[in-house]
Protein backbone atom coordinates (compact mmCIF):
# COMPACT_ATOMS: atom_id res chain seq x y z
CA UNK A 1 -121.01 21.32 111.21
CA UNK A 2 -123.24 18.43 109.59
CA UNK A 3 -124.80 18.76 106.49
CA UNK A 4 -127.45 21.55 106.15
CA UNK A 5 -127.34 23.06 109.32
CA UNK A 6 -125.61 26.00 108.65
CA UNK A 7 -128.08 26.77 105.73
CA UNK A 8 -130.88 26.04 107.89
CA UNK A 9 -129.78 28.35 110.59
CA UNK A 10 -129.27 31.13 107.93
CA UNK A 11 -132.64 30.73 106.55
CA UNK A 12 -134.26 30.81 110.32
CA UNK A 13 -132.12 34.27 111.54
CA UNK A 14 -132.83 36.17 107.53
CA UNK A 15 -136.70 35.39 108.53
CA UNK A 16 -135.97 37.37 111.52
CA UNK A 17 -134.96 40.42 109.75
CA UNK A 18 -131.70 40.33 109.27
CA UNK A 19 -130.65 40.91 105.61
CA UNK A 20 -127.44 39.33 105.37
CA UNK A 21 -125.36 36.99 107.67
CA UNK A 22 -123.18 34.13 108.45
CA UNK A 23 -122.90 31.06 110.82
CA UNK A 24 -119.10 30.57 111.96
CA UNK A 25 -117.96 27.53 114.09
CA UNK A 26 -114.85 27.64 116.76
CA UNK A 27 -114.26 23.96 116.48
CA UNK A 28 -110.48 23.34 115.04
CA UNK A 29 -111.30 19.06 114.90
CA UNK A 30 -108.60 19.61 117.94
CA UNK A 31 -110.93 19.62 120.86
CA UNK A 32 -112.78 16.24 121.16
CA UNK A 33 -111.29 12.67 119.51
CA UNK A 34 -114.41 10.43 120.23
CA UNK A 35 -115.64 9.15 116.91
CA UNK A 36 -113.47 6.62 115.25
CA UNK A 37 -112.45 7.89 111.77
CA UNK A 38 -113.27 11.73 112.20
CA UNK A 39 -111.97 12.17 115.63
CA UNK A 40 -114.38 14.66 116.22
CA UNK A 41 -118.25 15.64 116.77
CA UNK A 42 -119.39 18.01 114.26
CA UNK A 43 -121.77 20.97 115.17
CA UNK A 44 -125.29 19.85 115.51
CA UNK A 45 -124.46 15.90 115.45
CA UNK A 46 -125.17 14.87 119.09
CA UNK A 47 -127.31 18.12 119.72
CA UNK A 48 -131.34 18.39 118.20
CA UNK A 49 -130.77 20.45 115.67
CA UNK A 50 -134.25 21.97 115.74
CA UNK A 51 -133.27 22.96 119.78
CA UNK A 52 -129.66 24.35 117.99
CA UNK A 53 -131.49 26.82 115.79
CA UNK A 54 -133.83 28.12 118.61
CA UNK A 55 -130.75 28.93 120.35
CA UNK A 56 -129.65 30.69 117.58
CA UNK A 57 -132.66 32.46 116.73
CA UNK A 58 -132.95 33.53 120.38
CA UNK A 59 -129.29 34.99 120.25
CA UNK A 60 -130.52 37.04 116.87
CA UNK A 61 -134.51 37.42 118.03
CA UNK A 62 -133.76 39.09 121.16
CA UNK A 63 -131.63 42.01 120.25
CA UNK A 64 -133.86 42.46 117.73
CA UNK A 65 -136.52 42.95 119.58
CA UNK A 66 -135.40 45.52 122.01
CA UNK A 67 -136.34 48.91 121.22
């Protein structure tokens, strides 16, 4: 994941009312070999990071939300 993102996402979701939590990645540096020297695309380096943590704060927001 690049630098800050993680944080930021945190930051965004505890704003949302949830007290404590964590932002995990699936990505094992395996899966994609298209940058010369890291052989990979971190989280959030090719995607807007400001669309990433909507996504994210949907995913927490909604559930939230529901009675």
């Amino acid at each position: 994941m690049v630098s800050n993102l993680r944080e930021r996402i945190l930051k965004n979701i505890i704003e949302l009312g949830v007290p404590d939590g964590e932002i995990l990645t699936t990505d094992t540096h395996v899966v994609n070999a298209t940058i010369t020297g890291l052989g990979y695309h971190p989280v959030g380096e090719v995607i807007d990071n400001e669309k990433l943590i909507a996504y994210a704060n949907a995913a927490v927001g909604e559930p939230l939300a529901k009675p």
